[in-house]
PDB file of N, CA and C in Angstrom:
ATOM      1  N   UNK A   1      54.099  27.369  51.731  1.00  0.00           N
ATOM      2  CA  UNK A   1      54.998  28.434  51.364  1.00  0.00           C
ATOM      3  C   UNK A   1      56.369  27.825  51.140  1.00  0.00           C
ATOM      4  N   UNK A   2      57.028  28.672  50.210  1.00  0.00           N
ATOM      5  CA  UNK A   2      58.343  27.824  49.499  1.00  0.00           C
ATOM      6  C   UNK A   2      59.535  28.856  49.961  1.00  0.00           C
ATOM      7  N   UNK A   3      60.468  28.550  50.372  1.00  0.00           N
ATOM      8  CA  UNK A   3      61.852  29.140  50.388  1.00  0.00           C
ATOM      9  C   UNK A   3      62.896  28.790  49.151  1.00  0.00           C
ATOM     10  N   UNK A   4      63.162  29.765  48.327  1.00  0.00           N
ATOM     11  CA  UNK A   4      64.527  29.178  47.378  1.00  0.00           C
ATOM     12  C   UNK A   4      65.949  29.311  47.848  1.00  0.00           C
ATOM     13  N   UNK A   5      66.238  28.538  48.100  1.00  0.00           N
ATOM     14  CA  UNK A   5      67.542  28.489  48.557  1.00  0.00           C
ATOM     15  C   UNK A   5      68.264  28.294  47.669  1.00  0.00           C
ATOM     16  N   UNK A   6      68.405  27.832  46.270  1.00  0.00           N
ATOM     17  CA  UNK A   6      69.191  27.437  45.442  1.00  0.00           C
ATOM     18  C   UNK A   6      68.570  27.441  44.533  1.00  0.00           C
ATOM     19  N   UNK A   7      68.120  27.763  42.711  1.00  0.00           N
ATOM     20  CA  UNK A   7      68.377  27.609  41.571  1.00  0.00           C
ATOM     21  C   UNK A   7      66.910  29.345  41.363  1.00  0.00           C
ATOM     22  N   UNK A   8      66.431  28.916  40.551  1.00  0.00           N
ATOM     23  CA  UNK A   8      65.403  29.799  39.990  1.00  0.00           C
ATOM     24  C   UNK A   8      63.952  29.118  39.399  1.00  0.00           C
ATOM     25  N   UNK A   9      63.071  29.849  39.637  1.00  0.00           N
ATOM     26  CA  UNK A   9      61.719  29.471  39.418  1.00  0.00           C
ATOM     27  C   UNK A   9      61.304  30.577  38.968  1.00  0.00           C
ATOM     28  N   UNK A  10      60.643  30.090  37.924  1.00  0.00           N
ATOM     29  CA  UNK A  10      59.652  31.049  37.038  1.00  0.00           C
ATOM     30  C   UNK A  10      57.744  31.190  38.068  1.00  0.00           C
ATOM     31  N   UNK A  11      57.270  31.957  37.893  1.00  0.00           N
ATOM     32  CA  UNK A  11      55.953  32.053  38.405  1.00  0.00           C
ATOM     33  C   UNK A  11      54.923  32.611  37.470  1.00  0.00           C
ATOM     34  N   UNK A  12      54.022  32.175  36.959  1.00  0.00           N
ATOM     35  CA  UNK A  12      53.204  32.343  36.159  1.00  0.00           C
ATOM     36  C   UNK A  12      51.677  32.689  37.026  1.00  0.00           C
ATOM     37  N   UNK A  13      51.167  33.998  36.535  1.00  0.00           N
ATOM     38  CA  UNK A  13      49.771  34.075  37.423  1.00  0.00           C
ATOM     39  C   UNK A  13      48.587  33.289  36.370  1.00  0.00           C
ATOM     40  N   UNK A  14      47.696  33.171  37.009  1.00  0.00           N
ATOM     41  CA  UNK A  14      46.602  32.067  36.605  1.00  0.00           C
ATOM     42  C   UNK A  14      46.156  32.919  35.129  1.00  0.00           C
ATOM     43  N   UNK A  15      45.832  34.149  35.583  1.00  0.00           N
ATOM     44  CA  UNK A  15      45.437  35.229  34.422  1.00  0.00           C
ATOM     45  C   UNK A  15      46.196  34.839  33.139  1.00  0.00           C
ATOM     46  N   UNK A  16      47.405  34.462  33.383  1.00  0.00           N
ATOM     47  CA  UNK A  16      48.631  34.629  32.275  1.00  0.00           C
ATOM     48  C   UNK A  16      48.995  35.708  31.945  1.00  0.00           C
ATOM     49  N   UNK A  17      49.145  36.659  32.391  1.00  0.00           N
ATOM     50  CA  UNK A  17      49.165  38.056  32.706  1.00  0.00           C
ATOM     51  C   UNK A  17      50.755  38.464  32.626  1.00  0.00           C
ATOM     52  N   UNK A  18      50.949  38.233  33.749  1.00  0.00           N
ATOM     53  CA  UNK A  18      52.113  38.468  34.457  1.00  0.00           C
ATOM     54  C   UNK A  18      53.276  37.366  34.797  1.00  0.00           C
ATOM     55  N   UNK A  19      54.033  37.061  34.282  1.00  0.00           N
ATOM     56  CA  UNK A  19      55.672  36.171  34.665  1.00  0.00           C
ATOM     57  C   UNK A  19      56.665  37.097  35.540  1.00  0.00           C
ATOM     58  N   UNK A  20      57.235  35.951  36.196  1.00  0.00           N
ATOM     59  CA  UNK A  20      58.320  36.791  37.824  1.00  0.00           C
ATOM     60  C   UNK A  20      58.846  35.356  37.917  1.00  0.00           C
ATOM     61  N   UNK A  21      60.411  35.985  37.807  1.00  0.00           N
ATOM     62  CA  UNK A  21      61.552  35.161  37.640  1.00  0.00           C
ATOM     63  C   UNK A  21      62.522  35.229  39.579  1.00  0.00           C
ATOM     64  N   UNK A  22      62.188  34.581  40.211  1.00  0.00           N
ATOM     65  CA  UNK A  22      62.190  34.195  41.853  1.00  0.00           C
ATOM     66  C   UNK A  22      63.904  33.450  41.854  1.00  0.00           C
ATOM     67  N   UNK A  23      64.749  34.028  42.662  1.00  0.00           N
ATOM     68  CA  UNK A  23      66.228  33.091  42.299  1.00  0.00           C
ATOM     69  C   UNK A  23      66.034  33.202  44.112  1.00  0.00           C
ATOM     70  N   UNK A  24      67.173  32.370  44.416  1.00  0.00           N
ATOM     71  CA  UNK A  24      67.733  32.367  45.629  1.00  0.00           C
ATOM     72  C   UNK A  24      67.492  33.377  46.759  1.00  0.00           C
ATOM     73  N   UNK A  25      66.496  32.933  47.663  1.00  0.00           N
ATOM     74  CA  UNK A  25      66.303  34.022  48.818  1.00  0.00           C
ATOM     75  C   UNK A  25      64.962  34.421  48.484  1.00  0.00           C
ATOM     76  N   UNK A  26      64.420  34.146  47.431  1.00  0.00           N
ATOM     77  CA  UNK A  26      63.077  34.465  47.465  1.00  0.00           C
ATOM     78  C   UNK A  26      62.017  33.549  48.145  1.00  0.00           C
ATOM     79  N   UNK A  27      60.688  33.750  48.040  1.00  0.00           N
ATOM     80  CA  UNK A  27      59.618  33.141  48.779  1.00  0.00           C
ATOM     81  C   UNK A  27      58.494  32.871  47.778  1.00  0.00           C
ATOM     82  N   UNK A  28      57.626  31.803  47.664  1.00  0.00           N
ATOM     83  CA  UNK A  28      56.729  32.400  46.699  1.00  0.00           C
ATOM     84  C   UNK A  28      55.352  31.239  47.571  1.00  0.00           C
ATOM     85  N   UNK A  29      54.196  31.050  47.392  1.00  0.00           N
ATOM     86  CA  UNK A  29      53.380  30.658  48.060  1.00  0.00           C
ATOM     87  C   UNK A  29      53.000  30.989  49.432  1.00  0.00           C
ATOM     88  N   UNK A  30      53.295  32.509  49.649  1.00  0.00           N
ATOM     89  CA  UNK A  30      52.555  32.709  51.004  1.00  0.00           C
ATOM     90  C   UNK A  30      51.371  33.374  50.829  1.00  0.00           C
ATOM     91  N   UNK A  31      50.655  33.442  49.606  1.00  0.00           N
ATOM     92  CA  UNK A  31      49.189  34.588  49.465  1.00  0.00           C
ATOM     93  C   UNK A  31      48.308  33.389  50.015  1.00  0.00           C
ATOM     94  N   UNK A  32      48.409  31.880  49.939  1.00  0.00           N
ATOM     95  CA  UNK A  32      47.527  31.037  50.134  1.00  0.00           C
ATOM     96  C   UNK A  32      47.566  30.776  51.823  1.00  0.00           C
ATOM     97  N   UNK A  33      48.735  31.256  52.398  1.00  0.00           N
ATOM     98  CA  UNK A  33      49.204  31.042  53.925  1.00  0.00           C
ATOM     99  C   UNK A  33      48.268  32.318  54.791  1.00  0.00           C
ATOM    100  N   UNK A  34      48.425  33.659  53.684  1.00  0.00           N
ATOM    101  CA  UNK A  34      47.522  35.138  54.606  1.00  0.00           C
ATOM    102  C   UNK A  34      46.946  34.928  53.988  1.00  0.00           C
ATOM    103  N   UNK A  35      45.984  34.552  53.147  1.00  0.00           N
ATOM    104  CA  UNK A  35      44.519  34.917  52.999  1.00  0.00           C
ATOM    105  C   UNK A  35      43.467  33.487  52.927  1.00  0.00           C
ATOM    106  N   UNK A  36      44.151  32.322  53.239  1.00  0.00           N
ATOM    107  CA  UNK A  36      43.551  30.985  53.017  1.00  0.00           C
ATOM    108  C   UNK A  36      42.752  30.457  51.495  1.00  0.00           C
ATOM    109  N   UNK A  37      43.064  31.958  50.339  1.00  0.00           N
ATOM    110  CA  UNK A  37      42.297  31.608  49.502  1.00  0.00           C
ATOM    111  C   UNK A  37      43.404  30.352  48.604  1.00  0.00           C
ATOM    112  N   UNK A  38      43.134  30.420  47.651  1.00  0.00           N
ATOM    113  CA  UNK A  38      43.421  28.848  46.532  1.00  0.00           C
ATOM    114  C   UNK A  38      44.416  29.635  45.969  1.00  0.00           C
ATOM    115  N   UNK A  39      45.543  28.849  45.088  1.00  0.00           N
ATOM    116  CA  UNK A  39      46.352  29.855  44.815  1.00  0.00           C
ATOM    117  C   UNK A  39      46.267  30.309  43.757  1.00  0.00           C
ATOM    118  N   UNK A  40      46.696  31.277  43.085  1.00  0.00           N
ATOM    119  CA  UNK A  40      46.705  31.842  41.689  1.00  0.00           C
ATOM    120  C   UNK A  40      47.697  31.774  40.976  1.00  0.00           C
ATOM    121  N   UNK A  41      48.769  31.317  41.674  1.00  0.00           N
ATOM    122  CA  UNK A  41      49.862  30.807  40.449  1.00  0.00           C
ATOM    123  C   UNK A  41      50.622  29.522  39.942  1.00  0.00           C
ATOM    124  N   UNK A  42      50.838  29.346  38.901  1.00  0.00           N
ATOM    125  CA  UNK A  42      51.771  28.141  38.299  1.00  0.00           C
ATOM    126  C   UNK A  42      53.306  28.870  38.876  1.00  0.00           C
ATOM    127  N   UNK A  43      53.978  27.839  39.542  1.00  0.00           N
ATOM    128  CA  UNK A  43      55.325  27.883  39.556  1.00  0.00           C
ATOM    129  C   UNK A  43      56.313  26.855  38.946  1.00  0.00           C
ATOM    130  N   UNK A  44      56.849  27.261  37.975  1.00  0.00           N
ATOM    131  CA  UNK A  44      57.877  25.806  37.580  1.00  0.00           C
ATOM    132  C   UNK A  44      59.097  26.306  37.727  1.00  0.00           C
ATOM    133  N   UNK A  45      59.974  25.360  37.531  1.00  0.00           N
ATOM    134  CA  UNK A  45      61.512  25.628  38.260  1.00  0.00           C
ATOM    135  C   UNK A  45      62.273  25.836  37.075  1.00  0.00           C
ATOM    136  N   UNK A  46      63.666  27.190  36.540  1.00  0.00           N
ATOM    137  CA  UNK A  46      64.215  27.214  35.129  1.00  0.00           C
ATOM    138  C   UNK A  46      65.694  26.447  35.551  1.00  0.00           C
ATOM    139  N   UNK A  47      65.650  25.850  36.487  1.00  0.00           N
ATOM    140  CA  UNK A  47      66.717  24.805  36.646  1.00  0.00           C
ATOM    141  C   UNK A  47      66.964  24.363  38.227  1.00  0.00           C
ATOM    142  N   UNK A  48      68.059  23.657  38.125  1.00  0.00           N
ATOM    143  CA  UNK A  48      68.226  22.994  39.109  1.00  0.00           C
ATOM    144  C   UNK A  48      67.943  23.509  40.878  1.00  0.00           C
ATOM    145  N   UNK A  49      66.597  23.408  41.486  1.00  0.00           N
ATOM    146  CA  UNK A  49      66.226  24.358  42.769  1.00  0.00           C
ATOM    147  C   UNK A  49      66.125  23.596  43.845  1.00  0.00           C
ATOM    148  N   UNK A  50      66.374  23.750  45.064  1.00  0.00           N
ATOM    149  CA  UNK A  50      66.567  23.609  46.149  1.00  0.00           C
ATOM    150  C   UNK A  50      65.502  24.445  46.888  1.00  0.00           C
ATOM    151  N   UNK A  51      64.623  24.068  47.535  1.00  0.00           N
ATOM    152  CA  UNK A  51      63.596  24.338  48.156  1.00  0.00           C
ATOM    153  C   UNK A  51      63.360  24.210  49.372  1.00  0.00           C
ATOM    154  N   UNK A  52      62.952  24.811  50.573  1.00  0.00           N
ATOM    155  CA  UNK A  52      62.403  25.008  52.128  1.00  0.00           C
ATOM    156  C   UNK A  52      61.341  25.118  52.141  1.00  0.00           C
ATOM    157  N   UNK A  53      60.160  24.055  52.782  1.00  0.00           N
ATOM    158  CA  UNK A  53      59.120  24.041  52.344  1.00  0.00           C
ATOM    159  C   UNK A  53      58.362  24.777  53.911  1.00  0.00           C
ATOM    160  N   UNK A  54      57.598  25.412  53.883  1.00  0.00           N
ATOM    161  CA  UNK A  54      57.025  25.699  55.259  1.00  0.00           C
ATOM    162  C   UNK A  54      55.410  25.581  55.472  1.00  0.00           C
ATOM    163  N   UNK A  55      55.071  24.538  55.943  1.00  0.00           N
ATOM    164  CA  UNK A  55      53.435  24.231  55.717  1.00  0.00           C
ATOM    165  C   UNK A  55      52.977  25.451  56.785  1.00  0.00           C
ATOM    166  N   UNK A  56      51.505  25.242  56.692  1.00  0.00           N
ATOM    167  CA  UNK A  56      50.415  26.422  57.396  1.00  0.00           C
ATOM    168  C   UNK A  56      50.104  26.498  59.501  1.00  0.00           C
ATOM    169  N   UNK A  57      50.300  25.486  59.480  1.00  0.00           N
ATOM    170  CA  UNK A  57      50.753  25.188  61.037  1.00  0.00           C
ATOM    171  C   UNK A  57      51.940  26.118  61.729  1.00  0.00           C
ATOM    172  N   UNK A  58      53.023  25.513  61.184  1.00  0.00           N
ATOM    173  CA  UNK A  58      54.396  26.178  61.196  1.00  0.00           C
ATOM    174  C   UNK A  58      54.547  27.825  61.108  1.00  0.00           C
ATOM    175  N   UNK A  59      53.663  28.110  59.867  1.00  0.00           N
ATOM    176  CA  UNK A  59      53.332  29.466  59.389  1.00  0.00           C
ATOM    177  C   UNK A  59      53.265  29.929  60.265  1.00  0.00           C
ATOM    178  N   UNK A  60      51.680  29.604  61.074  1.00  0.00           N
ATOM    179  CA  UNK A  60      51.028  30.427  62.230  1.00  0.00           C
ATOM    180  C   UNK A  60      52.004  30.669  63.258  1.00  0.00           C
ATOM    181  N   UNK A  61      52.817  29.474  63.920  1.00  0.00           N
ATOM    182  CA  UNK A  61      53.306  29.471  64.877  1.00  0.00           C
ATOM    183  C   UNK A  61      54.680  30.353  64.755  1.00  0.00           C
ATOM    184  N   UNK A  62      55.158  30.604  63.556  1.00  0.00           N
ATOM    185  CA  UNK A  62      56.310  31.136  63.225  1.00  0.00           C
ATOM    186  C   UNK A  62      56.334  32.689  63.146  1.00  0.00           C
ATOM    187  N   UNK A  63      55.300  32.806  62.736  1.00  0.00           N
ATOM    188  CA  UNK A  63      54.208  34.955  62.546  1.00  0.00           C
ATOM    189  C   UNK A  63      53.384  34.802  64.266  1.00  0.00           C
ATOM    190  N   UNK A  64      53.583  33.999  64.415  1.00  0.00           N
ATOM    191  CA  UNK A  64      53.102  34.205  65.966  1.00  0.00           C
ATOM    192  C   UNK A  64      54.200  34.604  66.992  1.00  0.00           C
ATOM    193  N   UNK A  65      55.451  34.361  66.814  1.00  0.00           N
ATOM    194  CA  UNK A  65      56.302  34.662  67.518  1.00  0.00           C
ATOM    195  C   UNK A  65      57.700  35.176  67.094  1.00  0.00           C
ATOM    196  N   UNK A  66      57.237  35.781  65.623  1.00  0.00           N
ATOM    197  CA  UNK A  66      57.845  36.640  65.114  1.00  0.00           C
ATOM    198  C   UNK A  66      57.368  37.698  64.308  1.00  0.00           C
ATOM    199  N   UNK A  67      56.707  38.837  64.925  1.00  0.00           N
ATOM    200  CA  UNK A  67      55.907  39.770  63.655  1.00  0.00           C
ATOM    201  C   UNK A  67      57.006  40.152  62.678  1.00  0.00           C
ATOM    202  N   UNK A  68      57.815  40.823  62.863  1.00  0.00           N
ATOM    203  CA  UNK A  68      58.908  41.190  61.997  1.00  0.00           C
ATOM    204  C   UNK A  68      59.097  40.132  61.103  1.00  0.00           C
ATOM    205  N   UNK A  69      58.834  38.991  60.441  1.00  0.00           N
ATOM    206  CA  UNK A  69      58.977  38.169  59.735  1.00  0.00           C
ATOM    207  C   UNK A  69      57.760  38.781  59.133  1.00  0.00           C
ATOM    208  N   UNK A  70      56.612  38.098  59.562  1.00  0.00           N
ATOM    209  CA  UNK A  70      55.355  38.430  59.007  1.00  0.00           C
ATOM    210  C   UNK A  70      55.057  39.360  57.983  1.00  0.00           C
ATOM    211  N   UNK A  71      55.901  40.547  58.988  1.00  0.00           N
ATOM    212  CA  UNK A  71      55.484  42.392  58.176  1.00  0.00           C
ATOM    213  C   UNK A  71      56.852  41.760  56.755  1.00  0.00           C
ATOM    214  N   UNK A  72      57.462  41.209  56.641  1.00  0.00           N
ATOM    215  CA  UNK A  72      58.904  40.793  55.359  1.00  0.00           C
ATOM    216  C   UNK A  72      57.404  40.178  54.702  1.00  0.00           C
ATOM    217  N   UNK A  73      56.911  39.336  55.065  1.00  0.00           N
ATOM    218  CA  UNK A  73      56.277  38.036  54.045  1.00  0.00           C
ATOM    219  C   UNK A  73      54.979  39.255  53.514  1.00  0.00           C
ATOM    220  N   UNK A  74      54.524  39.600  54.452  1.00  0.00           N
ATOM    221  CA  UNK A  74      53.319  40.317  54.093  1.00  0.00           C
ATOM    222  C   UNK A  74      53.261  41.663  53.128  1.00  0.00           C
ATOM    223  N   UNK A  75      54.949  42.255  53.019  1.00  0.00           N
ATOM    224  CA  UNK A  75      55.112  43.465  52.042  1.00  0.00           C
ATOM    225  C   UNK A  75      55.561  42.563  50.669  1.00  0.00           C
ATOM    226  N   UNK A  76      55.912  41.793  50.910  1.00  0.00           N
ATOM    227  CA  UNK A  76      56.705  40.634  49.732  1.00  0.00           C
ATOM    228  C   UNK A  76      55.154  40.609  48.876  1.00  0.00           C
ATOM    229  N   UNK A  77      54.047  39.799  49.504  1.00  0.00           N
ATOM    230  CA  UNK A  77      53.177  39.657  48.827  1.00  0.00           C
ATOM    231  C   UNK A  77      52.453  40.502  48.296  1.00  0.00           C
ATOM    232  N   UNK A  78      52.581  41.958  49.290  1.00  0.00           N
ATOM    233  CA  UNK A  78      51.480  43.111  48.574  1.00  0.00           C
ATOM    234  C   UNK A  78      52.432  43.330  47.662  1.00  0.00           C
ATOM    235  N   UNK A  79      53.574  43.427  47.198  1.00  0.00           N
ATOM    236  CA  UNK A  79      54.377  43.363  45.596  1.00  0.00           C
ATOM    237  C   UNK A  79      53.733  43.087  45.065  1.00  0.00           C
ATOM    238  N   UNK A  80      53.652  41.699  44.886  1.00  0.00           N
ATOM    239  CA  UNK A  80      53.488  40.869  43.952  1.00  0.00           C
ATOM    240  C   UNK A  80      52.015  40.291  43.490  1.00  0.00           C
ATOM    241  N   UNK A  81      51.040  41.112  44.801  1.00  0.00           N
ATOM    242  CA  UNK A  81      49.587  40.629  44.507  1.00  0.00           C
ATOM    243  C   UNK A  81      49.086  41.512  42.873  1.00  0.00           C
ATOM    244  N   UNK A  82      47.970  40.712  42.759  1.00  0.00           N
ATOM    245  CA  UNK A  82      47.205  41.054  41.296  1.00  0.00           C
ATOM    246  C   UNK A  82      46.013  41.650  41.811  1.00  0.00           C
ATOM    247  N   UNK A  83      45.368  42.432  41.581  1.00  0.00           N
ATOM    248  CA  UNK A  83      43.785  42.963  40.901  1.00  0.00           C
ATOM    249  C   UNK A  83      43.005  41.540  40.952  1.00  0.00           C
ATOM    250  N   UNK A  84      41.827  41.253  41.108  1.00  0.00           N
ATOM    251  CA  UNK A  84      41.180  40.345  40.976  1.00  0.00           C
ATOM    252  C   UNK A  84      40.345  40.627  39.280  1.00  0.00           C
ATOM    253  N   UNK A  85      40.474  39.665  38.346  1.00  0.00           N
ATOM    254  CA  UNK A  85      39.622  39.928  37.228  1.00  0.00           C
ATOM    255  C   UNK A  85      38.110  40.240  37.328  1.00  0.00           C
ATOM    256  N   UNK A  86      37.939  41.249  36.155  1.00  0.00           N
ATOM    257  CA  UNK A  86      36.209  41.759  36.288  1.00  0.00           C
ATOM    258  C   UNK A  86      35.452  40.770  35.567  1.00  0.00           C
TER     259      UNK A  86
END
């Protein structure tokens, strides 16, 4: 899971469907952190970004002793989740 702290990243879903433009303060790679599946999106950066990286260890231990984070990451993603293709 990614923290932006600084510039902007574009996010592309696998579908090609859908583009989401992520600036400063956003999050993007936590659907692969709650659901362990593979991820579904391309992220590239539209300039100069600064990143907080938070691996899956950390994750646990971090939603383990903070739900109120969790319930932030976990409404963030039901945003932004997709439909699975038929």
């Amino acid at each position: 899971m990614y923290f932006i702290v600084e510039g902007e990243v574009m996010v592309e879903l696998a579908a090609g469907a859908a583009l989401l433009r992520l600036a400063a303060g956003a999050f993007f790679g936590e659907m692969a952190l709650i659901t362990g599946e593979a991820r579904n999106a391309t992220v590239s950066t539209l300039r100069r970004t600064v990143l907080l990286r938070l691996d899956v260890a950390d994750f646990h231990d971090l939603a383990g002793s903070h739900p109120d984070l969790l319930a932030v990451i976990k409404r963030g993603a039901a945003e932004r989740a997709v439909p699975p293709a038929d």
